[in-house]
PDB file of N, CA and C in Angstrom:
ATOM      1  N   UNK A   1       0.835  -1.182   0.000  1.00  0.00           N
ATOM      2  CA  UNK A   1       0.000   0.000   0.000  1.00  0.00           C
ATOM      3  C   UNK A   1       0.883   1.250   0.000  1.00  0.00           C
ATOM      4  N   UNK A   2       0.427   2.160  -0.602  1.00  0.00           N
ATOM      5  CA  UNK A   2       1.271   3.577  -0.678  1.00  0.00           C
ATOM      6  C   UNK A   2       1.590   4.391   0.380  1.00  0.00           C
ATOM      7  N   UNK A   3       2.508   4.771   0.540  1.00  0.00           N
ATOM      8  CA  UNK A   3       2.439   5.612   1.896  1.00  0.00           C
ATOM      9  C   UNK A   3       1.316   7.272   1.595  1.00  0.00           C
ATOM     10  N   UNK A   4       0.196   6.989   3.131  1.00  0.00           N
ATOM     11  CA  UNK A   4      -0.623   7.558   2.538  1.00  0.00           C
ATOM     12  C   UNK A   4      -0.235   9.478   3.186  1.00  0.00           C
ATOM     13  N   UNK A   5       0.518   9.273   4.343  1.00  0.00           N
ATOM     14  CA  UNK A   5       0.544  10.536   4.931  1.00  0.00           C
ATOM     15  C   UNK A   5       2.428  11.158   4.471  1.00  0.00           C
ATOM     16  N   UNK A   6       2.610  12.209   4.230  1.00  0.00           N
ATOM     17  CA  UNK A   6       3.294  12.941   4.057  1.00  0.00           C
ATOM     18  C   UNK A   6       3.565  13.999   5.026  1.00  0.00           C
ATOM     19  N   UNK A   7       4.171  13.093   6.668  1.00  0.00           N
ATOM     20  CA  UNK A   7       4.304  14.552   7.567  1.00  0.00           C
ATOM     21  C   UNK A   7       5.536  15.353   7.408  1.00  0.00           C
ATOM     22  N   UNK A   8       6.649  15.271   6.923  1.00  0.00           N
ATOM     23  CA  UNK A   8       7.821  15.963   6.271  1.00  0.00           C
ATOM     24  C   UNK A   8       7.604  17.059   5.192  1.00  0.00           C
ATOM     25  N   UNK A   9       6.062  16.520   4.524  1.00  0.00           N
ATOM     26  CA  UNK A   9       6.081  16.747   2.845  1.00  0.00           C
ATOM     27  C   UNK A   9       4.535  17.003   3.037  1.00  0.00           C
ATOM     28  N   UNK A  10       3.729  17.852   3.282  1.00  0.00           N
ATOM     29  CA  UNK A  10       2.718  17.767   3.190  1.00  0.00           C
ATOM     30  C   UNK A  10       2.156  19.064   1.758  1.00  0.00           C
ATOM     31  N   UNK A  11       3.186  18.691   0.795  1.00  0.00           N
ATOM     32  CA  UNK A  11       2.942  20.084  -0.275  1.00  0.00           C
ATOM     33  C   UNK A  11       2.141  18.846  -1.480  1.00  0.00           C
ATOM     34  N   UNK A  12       1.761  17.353  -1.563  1.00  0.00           N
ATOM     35  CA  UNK A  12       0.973  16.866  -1.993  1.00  0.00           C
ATOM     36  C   UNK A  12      -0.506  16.905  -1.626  1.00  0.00           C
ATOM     37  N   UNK A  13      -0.682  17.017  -0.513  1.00  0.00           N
ATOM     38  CA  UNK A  13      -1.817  17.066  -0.092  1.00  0.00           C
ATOM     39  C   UNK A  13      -2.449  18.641  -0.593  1.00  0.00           C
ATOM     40  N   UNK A  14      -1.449  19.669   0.028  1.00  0.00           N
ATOM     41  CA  UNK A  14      -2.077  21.078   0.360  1.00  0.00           C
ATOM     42  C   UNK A  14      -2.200  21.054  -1.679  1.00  0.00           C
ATOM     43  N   UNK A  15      -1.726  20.718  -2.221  1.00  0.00           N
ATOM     44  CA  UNK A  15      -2.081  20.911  -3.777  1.00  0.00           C
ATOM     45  C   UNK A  15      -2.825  19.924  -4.316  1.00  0.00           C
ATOM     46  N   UNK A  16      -3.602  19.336  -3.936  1.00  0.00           N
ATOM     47  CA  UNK A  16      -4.341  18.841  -4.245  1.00  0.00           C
ATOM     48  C   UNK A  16      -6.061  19.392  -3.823  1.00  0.00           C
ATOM     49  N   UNK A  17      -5.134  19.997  -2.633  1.00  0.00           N
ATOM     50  CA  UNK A  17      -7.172  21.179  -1.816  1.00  0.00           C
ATOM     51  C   UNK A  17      -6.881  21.897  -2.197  1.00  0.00           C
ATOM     52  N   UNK A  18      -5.761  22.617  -2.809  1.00  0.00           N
ATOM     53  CA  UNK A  18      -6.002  23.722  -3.615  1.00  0.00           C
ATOM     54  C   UNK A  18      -6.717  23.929  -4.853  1.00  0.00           C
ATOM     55  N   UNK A  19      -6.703  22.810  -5.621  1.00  0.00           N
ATOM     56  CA  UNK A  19      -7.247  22.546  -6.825  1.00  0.00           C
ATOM     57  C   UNK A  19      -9.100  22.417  -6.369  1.00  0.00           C
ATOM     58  N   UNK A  20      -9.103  21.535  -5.616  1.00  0.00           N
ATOM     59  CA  UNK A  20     -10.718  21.236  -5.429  1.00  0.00           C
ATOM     60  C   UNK A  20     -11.153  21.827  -4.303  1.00  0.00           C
ATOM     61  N   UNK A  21     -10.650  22.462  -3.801  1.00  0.00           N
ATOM     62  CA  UNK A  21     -11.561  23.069  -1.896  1.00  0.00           C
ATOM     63  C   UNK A  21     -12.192  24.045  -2.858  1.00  0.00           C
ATOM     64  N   UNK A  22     -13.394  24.251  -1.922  1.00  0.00           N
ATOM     65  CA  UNK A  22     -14.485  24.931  -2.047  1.00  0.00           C
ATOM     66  C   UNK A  22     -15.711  24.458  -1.937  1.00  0.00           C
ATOM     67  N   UNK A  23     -16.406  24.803  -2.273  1.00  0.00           N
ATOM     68  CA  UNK A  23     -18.284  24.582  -2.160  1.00  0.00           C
ATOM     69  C   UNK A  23     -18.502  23.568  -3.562  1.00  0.00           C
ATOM     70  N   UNK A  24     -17.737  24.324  -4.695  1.00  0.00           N
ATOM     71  CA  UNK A  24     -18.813  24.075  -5.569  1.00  0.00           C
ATOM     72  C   UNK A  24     -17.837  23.007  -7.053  1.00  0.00           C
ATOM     73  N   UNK A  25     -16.148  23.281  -6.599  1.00  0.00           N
ATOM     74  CA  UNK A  25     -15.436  22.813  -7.975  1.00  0.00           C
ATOM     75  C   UNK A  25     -15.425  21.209  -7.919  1.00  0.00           C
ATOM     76  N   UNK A  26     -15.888  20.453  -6.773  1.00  0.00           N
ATOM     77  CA  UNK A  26     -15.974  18.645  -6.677  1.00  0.00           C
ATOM     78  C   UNK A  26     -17.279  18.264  -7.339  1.00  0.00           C
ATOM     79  N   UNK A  27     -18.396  19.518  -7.249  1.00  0.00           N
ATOM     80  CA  UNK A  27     -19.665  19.069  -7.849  1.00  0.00           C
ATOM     81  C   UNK A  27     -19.471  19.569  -9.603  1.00  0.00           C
ATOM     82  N   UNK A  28     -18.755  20.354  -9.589  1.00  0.00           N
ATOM     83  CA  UNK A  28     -18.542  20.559 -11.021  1.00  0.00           C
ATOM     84  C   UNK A  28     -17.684  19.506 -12.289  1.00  0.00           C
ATOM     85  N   UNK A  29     -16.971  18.034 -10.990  1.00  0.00           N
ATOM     86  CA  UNK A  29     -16.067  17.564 -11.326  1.00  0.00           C
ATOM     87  C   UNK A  29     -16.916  16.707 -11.528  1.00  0.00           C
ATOM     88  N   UNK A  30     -17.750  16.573 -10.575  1.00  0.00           N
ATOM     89  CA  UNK A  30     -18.696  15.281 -10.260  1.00  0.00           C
ATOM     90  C   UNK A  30     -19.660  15.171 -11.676  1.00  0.00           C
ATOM     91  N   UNK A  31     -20.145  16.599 -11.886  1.00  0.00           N
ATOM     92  CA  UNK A  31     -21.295  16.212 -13.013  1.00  0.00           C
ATOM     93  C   UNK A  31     -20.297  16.284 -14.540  1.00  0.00           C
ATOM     94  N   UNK A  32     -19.211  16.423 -14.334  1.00  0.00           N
ATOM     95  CA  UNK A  32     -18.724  16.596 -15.602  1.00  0.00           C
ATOM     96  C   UNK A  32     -18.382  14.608 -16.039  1.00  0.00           C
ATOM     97  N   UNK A  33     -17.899  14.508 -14.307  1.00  0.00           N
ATOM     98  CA  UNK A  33     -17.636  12.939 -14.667  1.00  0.00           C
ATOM     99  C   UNK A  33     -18.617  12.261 -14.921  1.00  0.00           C
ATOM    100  N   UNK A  34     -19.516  12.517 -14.517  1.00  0.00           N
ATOM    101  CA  UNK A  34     -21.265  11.687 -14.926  1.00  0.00           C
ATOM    102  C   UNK A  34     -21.501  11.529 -16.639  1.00  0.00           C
ATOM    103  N   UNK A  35     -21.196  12.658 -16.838  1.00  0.00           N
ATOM    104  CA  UNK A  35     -21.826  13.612 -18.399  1.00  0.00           C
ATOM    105  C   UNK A  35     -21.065  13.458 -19.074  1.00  0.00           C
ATOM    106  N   UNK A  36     -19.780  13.726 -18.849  1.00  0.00           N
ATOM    107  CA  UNK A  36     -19.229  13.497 -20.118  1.00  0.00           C
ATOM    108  C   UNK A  36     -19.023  15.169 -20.436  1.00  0.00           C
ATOM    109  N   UNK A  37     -20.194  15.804 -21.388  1.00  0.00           N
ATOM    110  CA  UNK A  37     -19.551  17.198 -22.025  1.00  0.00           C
ATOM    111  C   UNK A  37     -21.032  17.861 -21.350  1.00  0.00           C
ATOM    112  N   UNK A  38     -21.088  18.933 -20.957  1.00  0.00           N
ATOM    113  CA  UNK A  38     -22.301  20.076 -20.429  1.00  0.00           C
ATOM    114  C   UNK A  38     -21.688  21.370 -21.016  1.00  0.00           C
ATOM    115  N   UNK A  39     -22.923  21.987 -21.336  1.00  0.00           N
ATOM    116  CA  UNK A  39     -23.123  23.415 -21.536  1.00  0.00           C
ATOM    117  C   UNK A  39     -23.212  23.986 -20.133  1.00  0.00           C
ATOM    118  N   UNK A  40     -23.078  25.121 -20.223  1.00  0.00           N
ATOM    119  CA  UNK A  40     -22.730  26.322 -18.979  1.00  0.00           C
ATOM    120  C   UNK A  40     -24.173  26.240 -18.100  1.00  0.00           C
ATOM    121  N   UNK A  41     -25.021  26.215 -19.107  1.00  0.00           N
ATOM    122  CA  UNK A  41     -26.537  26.312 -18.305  1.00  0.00           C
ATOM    123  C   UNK A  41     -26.701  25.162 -17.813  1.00  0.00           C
ATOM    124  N   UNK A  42     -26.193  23.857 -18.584  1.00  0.00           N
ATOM    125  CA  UNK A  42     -26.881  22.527 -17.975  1.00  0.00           C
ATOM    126  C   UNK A  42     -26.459  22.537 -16.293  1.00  0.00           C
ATOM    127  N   UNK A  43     -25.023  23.130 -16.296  1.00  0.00           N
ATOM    128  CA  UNK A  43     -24.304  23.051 -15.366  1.00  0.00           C
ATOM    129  C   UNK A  43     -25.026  23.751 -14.060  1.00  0.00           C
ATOM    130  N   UNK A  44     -25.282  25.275 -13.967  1.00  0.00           N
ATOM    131  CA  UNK A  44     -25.913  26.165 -13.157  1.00  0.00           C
ATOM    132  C   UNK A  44     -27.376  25.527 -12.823  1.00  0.00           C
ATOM    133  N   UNK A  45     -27.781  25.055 -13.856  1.00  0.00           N
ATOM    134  CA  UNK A  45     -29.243  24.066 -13.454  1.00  0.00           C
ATOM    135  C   UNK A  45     -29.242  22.939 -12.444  1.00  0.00           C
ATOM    136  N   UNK A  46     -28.027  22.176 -12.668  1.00  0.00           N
ATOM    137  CA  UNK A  46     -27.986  21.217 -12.265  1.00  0.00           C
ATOM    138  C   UNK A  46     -27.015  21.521 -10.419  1.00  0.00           C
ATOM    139  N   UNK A  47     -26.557  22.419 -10.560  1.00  0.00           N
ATOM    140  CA  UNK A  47     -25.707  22.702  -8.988  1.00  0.00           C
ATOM    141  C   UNK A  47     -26.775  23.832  -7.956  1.00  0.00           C
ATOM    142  N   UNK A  48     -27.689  23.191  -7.492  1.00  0.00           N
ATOM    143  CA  UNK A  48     -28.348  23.860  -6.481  1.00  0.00           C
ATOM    144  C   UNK A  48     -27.818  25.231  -5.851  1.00  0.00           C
ATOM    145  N   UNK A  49     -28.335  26.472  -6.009  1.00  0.00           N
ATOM    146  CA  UNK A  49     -27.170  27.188  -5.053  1.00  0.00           C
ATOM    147  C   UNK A  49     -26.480  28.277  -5.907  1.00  0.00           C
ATOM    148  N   UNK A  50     -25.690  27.704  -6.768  1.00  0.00           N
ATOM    149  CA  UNK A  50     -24.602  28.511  -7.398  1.00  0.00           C
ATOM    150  C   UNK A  50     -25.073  29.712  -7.720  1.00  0.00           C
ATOM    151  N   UNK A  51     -24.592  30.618  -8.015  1.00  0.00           N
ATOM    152  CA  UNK A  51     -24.660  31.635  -8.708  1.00  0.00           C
ATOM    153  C   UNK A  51     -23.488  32.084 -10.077  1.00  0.00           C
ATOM    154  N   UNK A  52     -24.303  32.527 -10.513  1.00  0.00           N
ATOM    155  CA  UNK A  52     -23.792  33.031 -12.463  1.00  0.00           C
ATOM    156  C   UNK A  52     -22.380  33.368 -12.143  1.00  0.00           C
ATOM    157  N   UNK A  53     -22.099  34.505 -11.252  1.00  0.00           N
ATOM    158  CA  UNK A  53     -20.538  34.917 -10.784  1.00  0.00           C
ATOM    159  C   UNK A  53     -19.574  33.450 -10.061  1.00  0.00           C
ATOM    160  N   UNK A  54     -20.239  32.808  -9.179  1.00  0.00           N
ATOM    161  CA  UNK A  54     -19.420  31.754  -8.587  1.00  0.00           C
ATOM    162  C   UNK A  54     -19.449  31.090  -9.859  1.00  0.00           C
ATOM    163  N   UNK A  55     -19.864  30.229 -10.396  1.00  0.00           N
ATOM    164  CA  UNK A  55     -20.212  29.867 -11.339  1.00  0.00           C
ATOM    165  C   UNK A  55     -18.973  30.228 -12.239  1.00  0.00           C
ATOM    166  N   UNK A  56     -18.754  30.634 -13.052  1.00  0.00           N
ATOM    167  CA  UNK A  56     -18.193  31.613 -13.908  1.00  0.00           C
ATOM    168  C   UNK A  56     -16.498  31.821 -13.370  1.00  0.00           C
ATOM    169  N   UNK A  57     -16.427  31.980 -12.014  1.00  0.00           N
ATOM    170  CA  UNK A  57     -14.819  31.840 -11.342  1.00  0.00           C
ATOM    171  C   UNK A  57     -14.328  30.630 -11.087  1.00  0.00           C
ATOM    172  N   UNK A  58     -15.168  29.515 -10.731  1.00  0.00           N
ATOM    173  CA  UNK A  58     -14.804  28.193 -10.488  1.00  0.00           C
ATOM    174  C   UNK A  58     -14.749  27.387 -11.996  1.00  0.00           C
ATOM    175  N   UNK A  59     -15.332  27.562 -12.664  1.00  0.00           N
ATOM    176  CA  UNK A  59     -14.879  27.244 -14.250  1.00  0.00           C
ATOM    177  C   UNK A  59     -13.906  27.630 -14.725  1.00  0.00           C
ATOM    178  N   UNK A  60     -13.366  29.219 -14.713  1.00  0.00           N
ATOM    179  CA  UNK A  60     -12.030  29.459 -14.916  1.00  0.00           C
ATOM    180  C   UNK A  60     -10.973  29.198 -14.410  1.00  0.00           C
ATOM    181  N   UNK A  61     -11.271  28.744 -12.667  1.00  0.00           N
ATOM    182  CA  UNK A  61     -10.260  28.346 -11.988  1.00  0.00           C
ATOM    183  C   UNK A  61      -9.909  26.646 -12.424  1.00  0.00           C
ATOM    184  N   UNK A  62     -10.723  26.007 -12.267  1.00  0.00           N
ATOM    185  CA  UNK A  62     -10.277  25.036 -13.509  1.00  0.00           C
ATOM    186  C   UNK A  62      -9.575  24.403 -14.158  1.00  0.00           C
ATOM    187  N   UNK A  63     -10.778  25.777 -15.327  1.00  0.00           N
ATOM    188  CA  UNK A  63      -9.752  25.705 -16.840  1.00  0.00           C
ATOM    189  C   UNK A  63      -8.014  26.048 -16.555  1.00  0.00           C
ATOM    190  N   UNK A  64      -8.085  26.822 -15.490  1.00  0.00           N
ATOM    191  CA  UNK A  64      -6.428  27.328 -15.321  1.00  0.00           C
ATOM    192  C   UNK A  64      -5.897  26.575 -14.811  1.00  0.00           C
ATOM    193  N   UNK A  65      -6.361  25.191 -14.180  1.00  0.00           N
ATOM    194  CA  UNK A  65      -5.473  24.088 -13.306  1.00  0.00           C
ATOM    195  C   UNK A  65      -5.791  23.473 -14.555  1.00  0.00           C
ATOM    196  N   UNK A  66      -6.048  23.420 -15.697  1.00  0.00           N
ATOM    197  CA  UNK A  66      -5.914  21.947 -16.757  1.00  0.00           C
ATOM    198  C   UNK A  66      -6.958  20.859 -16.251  1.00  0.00           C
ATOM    199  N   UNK A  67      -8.108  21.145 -15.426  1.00  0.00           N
ATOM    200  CA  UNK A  67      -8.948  20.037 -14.609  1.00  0.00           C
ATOM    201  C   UNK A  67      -9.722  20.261 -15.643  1.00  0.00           C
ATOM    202  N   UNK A  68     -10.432  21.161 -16.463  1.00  0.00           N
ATOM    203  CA  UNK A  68     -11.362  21.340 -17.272  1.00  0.00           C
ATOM    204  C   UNK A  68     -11.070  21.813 -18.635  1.00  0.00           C
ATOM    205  N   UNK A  69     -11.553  21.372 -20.102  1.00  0.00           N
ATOM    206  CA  UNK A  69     -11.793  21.767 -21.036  1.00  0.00           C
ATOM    207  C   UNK A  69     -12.728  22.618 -21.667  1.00  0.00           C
ATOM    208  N   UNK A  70     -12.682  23.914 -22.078  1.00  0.00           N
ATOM    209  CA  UNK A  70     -13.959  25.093 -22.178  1.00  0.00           C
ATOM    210  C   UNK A  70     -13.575  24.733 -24.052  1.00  0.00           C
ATOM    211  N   UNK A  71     -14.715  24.530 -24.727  1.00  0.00           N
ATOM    212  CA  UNK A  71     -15.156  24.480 -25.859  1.00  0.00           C
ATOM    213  C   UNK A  71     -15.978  25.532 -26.750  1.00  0.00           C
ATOM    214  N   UNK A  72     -15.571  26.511 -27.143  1.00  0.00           N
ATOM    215  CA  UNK A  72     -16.576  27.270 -27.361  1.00  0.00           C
ATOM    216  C   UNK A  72     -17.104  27.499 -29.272  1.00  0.00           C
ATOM    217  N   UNK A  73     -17.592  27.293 -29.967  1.00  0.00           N
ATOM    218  CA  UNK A  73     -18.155  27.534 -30.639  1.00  0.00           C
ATOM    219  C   UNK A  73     -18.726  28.883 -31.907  1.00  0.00           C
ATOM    220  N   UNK A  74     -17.977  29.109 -32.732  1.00  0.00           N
ATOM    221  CA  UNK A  74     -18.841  30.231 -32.847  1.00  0.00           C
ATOM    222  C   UNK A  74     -19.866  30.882 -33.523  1.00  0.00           C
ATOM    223  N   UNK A  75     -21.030  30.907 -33.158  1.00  0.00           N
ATOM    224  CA  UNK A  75     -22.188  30.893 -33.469  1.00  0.00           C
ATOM    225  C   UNK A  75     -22.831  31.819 -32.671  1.00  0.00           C
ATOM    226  N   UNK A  76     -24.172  32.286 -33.151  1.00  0.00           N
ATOM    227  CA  UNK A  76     -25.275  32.924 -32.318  1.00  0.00           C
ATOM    228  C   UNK A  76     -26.364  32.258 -32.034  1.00  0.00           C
ATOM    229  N   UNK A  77     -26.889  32.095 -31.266  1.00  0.00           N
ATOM    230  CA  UNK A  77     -26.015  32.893 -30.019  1.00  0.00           C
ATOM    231  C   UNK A  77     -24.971  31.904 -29.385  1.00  0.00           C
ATOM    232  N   UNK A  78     -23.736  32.297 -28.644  1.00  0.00           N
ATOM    233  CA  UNK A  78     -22.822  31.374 -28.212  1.00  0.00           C
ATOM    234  C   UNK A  78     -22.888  30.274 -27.918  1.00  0.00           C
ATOM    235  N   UNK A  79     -22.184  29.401 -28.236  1.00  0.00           N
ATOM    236  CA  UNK A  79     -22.200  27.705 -27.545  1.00  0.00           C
ATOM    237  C   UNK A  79     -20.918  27.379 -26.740  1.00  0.00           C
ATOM    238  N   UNK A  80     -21.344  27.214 -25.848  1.00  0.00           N
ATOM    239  CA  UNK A  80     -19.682  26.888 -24.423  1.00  0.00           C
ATOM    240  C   UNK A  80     -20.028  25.186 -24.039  1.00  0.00           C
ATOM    241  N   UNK A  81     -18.997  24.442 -24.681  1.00  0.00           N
ATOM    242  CA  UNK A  81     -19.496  23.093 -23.724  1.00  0.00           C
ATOM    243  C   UNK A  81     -17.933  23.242 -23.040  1.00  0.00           C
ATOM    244  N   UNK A  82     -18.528  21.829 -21.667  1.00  0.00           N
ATOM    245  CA  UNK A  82     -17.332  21.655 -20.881  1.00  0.00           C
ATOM    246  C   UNK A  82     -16.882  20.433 -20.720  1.00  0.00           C
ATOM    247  N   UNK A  83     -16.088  19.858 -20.414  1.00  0.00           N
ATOM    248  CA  UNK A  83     -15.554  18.233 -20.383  1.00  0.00           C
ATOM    249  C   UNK A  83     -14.167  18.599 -19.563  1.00  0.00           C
ATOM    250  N   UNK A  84     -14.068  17.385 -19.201  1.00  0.00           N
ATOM    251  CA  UNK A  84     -12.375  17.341 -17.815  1.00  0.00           C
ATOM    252  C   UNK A  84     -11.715  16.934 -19.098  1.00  0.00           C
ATOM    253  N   UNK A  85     -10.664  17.599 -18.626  1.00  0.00           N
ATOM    254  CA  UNK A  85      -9.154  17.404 -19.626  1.00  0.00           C
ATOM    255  C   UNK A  85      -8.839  16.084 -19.230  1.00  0.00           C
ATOM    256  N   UNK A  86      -7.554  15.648 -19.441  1.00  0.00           N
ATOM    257  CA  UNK A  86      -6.918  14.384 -19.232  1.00  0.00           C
ATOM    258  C   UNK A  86      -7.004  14.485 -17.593  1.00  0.00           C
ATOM    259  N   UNK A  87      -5.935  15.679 -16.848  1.00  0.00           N
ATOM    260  CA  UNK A  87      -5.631  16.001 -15.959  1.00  0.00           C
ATOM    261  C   UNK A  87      -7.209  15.971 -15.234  1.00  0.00           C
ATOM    262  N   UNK A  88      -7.950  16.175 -15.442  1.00  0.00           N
ATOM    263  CA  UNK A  88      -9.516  16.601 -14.529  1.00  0.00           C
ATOM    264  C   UNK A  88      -9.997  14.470 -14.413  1.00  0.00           C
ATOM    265  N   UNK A  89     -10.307  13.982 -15.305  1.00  0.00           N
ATOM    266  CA  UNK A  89     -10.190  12.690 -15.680  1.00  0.00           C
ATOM    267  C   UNK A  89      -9.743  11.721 -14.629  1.00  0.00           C
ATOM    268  N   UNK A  90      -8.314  11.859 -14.496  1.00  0.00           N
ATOM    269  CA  UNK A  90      -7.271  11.725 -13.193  1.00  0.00           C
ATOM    270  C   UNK A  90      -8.044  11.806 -12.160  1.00  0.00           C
ATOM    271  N   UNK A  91      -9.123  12.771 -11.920  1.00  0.00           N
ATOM    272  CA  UNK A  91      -9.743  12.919 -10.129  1.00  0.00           C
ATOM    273  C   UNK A  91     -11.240  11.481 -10.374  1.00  0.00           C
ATOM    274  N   UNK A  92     -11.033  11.591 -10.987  1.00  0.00           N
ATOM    275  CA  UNK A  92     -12.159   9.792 -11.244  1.00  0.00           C
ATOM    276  C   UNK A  92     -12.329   9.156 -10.484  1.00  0.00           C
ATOM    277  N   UNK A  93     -11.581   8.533  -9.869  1.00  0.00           N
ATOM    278  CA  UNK A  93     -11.342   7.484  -8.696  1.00  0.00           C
ATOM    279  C   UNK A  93     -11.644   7.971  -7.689  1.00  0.00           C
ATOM    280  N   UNK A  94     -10.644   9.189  -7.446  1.00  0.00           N
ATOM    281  CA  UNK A  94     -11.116  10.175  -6.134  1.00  0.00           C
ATOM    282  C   UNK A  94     -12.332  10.105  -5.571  1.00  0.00           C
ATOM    283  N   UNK A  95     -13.317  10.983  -7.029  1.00  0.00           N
ATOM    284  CA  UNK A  95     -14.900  10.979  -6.700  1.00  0.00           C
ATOM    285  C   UNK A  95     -15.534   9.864  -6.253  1.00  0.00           C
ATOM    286  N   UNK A  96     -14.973   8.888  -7.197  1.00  0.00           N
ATOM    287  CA  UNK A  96     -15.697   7.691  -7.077  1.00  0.00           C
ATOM    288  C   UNK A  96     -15.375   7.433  -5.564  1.00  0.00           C
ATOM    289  N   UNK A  97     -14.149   6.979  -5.101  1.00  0.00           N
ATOM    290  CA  UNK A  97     -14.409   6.983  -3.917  1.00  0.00           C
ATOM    291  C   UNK A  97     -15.059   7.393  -2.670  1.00  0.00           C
ATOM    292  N   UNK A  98     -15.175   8.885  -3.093  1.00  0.00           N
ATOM    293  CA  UNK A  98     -16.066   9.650  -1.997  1.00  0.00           C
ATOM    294  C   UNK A  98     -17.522   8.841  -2.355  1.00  0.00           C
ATOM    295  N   UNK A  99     -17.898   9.130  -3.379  1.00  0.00           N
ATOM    296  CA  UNK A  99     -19.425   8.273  -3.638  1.00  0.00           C
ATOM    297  C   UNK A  99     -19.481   7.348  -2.723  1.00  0.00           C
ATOM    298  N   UNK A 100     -18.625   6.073  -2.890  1.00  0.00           N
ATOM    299  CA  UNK A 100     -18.790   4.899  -2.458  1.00  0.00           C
ATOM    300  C   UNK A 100     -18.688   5.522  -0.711  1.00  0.00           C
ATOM    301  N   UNK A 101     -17.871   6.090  -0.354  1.00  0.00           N
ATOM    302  CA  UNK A 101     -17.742   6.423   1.040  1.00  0.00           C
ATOM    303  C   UNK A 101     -18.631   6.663   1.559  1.00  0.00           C
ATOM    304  N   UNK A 102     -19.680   7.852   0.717  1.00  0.00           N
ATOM    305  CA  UNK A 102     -20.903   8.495   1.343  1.00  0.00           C
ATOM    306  C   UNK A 102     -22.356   7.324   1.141  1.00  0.00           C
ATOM    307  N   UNK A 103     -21.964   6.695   0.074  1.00  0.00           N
ATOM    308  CA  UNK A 103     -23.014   5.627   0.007  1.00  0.00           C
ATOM    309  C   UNK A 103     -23.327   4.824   1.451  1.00  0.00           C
ATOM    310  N   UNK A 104     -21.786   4.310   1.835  1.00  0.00           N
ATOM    311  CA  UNK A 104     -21.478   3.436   2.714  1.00  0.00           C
ATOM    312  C   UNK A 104     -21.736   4.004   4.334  1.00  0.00           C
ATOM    313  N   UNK A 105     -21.885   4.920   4.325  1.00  0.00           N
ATOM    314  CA  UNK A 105     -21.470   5.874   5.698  1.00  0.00           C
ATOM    315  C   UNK A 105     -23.020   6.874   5.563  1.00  0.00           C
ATOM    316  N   UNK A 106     -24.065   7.021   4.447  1.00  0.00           N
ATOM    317  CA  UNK A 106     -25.038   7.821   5.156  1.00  0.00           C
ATOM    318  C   UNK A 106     -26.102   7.416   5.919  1.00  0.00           C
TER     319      UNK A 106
END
């Protein structure tokens, strides 16, 4: 088994909550891993809560970690789809695990 704690080295961990801490970028990971590719609206529909501005910063934050792919289209009126990059892809297991965790544990 891997060594799971890093008390010397804890700059794996802290970059890894840097990428996903928050409210809203694990549910954005979550429905992207479900889906496959979403539009901007499917997305805001589907995350209870959010707002257009949160919304809108946690997508770019993201796109700027390589976790997400922004697709845009050009047409009228605009078309934005979204999908996890390779790197976003990678958190798969992660989720999945939490799933199974929260399945197991509610």
């Amino acid at each position: 088994m891997e060594k799971l704690c890093y008390v010397s080295n804890k700059e794996p961990f802290e970059y890894t909550l840097s990428i996903v801490s928050g409210k809203w970028k694990l549910k954005v990971i979550y429905l992207l891993a479900c889906s496959g590719t979403l539009r901007y609206g499917e997305l805001k529909k589907n995350i209870e809560g959010i707002t257009h501005k949160m919304l809108s910063s946690q997508l770019k934050e993201l796109e700027n970690e390589n976790i997400i792919l922004r697709k845009e289209y050009p047409q009228i009126p605009p078309k934005v789809e979204y999908s996890l990059a390779q790197k976003g892809q990678s958190l798969i297991p992660i989720v999945r695990d939490m799933c199974k965790w929260g399945k197991e544990n509610i």
